[in-house]
C-alpha atoms as a PDB file:
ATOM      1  CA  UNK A   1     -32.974 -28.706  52.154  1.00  0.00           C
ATOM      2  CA  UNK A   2     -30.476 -28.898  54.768  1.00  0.00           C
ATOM      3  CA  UNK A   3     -27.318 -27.455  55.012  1.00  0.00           C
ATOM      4  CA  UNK A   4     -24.244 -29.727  53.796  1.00  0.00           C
ATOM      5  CA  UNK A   5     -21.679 -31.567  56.309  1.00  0.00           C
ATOM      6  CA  UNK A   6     -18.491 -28.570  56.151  1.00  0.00           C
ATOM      7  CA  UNK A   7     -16.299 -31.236  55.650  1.00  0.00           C
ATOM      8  CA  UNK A   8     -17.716 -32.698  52.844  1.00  0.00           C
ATOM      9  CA  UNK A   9     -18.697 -28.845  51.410  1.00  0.00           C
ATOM     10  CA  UNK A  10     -15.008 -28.787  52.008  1.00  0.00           C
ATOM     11  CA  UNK A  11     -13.922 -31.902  49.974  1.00  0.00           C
ATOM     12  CA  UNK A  12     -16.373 -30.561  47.469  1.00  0.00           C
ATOM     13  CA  UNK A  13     -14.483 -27.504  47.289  1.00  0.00           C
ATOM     14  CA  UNK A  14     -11.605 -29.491  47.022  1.00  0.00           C
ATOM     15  CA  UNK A  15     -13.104 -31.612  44.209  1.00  0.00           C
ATOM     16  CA  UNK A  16     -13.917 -28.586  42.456  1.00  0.00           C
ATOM     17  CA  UNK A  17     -10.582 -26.960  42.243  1.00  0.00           C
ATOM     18  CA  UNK A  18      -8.960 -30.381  40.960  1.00  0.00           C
ATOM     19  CA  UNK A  19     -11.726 -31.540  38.213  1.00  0.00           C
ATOM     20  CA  UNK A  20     -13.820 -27.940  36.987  1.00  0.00           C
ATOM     21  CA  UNK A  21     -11.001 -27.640  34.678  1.00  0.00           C
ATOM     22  CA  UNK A  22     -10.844 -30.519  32.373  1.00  0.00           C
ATOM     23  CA  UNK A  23     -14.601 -31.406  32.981  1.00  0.00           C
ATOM     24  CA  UNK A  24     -15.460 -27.787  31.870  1.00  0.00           C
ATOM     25  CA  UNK A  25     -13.240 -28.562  29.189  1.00  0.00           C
ATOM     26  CA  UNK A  26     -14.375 -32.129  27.547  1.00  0.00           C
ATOM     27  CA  UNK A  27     -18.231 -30.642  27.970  1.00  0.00           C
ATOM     28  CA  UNK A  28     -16.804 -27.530  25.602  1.00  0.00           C
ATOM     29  CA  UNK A  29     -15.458 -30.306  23.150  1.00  0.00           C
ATOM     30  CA  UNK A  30     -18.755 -32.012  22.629  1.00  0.00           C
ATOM     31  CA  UNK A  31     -21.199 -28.816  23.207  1.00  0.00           C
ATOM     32  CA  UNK A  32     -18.755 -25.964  21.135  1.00  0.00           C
ATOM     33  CA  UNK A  33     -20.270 -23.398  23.645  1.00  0.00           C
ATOM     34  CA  UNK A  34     -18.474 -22.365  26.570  1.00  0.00           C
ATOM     35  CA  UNK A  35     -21.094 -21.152  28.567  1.00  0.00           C
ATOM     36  CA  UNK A  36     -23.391 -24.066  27.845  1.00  0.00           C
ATOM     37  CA  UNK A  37     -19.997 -25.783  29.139  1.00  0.00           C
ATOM     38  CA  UNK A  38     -20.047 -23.727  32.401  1.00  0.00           C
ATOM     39  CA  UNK A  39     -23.441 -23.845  33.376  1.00  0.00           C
ATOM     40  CA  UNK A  40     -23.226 -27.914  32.989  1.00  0.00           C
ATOM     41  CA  UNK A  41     -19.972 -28.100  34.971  1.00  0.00           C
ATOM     42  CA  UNK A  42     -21.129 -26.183  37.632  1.00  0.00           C
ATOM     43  CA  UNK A  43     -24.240 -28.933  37.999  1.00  0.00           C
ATOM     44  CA  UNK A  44     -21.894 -31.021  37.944  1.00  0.00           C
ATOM     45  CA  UNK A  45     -20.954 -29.850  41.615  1.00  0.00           C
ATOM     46  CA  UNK A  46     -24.381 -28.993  42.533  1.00  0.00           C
ATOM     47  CA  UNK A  47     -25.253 -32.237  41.804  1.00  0.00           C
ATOM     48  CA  UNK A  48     -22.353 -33.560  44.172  1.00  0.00           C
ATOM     49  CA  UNK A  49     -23.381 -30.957  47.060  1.00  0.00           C
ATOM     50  CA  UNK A  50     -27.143 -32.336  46.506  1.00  0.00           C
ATOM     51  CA  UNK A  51     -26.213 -36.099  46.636  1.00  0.00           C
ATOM     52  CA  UNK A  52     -22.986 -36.534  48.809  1.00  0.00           C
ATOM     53  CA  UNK A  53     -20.992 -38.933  47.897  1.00  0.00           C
ATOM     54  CA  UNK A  54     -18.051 -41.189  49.876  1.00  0.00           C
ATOM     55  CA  UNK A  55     -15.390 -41.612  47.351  1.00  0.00           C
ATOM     56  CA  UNK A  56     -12.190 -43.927  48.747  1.00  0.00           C
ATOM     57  CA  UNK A  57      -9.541 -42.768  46.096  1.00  0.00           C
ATOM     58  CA  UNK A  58      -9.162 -39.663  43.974  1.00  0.00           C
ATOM     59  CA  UNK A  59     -10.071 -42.488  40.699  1.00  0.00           C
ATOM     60  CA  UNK A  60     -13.209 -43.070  41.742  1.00  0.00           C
ATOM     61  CA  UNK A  61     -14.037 -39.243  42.170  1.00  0.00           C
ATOM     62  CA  UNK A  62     -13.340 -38.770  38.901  1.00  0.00           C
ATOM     63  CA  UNK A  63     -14.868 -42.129  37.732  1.00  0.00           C
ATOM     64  CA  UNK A  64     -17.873 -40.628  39.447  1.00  0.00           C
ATOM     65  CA  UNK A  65     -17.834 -36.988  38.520  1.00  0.00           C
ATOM     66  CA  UNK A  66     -17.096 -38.028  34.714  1.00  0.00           C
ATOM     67  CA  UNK A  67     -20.408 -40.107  34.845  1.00  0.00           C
ATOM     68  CA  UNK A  68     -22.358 -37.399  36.642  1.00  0.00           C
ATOM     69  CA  UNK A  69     -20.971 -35.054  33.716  1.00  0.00           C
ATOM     70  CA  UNK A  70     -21.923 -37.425  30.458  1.00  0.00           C
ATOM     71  CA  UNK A  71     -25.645 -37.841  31.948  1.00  0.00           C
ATOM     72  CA  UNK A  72     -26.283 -34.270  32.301  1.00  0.00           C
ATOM     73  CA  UNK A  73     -24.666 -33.681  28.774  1.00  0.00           C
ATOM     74  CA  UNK A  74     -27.035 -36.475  27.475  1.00  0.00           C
ATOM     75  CA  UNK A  75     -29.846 -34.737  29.276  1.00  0.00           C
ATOM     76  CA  UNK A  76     -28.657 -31.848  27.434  1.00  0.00           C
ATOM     77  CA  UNK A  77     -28.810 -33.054  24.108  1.00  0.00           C
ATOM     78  CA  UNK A  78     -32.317 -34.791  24.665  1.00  0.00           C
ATOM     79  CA  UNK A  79     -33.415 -31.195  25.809  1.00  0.00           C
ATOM     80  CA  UNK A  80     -31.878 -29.200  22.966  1.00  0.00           C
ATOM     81  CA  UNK A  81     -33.712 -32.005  20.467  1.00  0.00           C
ATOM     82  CA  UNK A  82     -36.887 -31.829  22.126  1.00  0.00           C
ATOM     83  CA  UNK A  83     -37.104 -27.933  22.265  1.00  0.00           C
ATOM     84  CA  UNK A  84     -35.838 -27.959  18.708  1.00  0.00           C
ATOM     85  CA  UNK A  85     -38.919 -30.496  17.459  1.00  0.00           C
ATOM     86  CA  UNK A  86     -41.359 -28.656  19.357  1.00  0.00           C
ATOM     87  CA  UNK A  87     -40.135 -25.054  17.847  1.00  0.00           C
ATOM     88  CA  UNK A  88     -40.271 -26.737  14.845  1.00  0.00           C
ATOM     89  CA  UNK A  89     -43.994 -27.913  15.059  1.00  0.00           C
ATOM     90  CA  UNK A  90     -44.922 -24.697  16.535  1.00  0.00           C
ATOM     91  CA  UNK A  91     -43.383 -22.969  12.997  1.00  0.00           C
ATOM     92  CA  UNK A  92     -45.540 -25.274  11.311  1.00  0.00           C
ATOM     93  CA  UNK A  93     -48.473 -24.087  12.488  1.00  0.00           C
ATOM     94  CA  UNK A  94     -50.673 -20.845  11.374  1.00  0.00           C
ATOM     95  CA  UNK A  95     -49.645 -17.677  13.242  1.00  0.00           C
ATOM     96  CA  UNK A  96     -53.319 -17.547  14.518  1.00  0.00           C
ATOM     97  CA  UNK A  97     -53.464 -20.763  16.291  1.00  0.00           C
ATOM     98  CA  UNK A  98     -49.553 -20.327  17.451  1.00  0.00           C
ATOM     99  CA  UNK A  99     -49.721 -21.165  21.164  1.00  0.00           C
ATOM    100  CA  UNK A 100     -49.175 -17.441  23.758  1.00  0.00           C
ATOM    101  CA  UNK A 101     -45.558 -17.611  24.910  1.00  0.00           C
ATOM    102  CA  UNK A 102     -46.537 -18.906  28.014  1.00  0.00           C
ATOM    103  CA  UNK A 103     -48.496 -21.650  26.928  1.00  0.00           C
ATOM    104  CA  UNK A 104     -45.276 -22.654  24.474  1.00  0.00           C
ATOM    105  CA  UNK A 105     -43.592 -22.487  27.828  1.00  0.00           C
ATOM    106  CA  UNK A 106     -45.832 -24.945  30.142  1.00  0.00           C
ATOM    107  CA  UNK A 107     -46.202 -27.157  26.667  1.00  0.00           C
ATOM    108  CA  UNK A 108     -42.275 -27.527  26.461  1.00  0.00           C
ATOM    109  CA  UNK A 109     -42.494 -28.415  30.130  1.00  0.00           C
ATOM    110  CA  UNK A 110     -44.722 -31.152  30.033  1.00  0.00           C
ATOM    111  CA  UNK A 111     -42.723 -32.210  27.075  1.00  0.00           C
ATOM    112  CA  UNK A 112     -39.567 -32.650  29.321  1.00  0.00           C
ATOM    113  CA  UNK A 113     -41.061 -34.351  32.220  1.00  0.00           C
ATOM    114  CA  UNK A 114     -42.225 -36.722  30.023  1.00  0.00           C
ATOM    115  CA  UNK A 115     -39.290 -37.384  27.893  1.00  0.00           C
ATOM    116  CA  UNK A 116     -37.606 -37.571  31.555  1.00  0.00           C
ATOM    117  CA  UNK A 117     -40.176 -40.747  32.355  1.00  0.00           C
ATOM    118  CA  UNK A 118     -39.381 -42.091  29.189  1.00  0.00           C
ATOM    119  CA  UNK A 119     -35.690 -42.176  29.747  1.00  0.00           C
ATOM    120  CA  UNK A 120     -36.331 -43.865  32.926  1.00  0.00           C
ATOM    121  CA  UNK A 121     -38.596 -46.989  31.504  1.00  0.00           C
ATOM    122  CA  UNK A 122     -36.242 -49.912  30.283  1.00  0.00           C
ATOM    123  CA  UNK A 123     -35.924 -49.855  26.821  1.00  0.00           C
ATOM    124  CA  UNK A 124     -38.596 -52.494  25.627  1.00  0.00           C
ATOM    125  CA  UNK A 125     -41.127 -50.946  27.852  1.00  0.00           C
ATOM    126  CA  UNK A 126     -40.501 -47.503  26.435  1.00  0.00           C
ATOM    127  CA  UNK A 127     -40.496 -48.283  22.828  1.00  0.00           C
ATOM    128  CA  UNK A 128     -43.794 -50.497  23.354  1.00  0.00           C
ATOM    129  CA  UNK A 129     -45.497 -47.352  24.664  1.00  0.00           C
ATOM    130  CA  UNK A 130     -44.051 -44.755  21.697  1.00  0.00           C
ATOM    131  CA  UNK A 131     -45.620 -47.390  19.367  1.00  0.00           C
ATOM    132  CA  UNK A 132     -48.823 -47.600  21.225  1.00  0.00           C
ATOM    133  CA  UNK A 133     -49.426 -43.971  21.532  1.00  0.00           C
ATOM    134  CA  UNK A 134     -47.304 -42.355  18.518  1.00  0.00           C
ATOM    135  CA  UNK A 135     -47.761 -44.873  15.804  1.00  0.00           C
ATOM    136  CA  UNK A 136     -51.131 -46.129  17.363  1.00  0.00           C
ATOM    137  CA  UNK A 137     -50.159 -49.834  17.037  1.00  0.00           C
ATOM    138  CA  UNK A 138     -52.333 -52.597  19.054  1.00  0.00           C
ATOM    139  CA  UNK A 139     -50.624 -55.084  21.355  1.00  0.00           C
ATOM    140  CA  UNK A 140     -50.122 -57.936  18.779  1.00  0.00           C
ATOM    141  CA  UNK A 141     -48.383 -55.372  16.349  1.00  0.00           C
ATOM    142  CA  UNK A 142     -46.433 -54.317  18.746  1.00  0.00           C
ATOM    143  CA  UNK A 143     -45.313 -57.700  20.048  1.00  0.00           C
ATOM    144  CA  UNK A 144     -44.421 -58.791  16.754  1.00  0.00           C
ATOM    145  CA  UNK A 145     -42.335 -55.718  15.878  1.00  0.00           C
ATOM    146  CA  UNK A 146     -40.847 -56.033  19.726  1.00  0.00           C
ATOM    147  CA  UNK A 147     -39.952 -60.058  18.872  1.00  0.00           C
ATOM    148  CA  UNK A 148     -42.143 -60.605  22.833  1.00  0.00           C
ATOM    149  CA  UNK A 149     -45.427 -62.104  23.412  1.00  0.00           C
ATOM    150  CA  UNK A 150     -48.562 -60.227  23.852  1.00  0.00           C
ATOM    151  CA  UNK A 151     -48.566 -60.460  27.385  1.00  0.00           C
ATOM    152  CA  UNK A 152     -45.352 -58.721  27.607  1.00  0.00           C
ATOM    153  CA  UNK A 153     -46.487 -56.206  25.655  1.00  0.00           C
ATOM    154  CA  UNK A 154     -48.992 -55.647  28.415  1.00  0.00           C
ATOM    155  CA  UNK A 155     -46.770 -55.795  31.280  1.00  0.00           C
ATOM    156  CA  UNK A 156     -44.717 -52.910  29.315  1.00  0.00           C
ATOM    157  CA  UNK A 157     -48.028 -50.899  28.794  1.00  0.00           C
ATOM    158  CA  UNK A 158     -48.664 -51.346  32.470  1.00  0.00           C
ATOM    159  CA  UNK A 159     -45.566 -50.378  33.605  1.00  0.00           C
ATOM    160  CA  UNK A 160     -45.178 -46.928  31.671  1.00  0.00           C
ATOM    161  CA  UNK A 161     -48.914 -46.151  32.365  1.00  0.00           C
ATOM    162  CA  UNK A 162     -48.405 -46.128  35.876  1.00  0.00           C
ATOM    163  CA  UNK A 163     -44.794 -44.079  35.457  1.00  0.00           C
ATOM    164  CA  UNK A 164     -47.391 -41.706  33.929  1.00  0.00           C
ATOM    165  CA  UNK A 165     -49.527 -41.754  36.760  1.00  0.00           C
ATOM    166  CA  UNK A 166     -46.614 -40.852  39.075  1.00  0.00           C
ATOM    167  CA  UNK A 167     -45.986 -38.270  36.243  1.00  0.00           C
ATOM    168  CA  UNK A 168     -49.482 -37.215  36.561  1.00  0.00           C
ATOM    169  CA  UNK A 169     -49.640 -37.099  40.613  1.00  0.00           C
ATOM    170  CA  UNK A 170     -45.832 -35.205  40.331  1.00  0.00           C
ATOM    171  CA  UNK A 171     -44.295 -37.953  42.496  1.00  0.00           C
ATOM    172  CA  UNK A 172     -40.935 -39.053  42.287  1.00  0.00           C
END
């Protein structure tokens, strides 16, 4: 990675000192733990170093750095739910076919890169392939529950099967 512009690391710095406060401060409102709040600020900023951004006024900073901070809170949430489902299942099962700690790990994951590509497909795409591969519906089920034709419903199926190749080969 290569080393940020010092002027920008600068205006970052600058960025910090004026919004780290209140955005450390709604995340605490909507998480109730401070240091969940402080880890997800401070991405915030590491986000910001990572992408750099041009803003023209001080309102579109914030417009930007509030977004930046609601999508990593989302991604937050989806995280916590997914980790809780999966901890869940795994307290389901019989102690001696419980997964090793490591293989809970690399399980959990795979769950996350996943629920990542999922977030990414539009909407109609990704609920055409949960009911394809979770409920096990067929195209013409699926189209009629969707309200699209059954060649839609194949263009969706296309589309997130090849996000899960790109999933597959680990390419962005």
């Amino acid at each position: 990675m290569s080393r940020p512009d010092p002027t920008f690391s600068q205006q970052v710095h600058t960025y910090y000192s004026a919004h780290h406060g209140w955005i450390r401060g709604w995340l605490y409102k909507r998480l109730g733990n401070a240091s969940d709040a402080a880890d997800l600020a401070h991405d915030v900023f590491v986000r910001l170093l990572s992408k750099p951004q041009q803003f023209q006024t001080e309102q579109h900073a914030r417009a930007y750095l509030s977004t930046v901070t609601r999508h990593l809170c989302i991604d937050f949430w989806r995280r916590q739910h997914l980790q809780q489902a999966w901890l869940e299942a795994l307290a389901a099962l019989p102690e001696p076919l419980a997964p090793s700690e490591e293989e809970r790990a690399l399980v959990f994951e795979a769950l996350e890169q996943v629920q990542r590509m999922l977030a990414r497909l539009p909407d109609k795409v990704c609920q055409a392939f949960l009911l394809a591969h979770v409920q096990g519906l067929g195209y013409r089920d699926i189209a009629r529950q969707l309200q699209v034709s059954e060649r839609s419903v194949t263009k969706y199926m296309a589309q997130a099967m090849y996000q899960c190749l790109l999933l597959e080969l680990d390419l962005p």
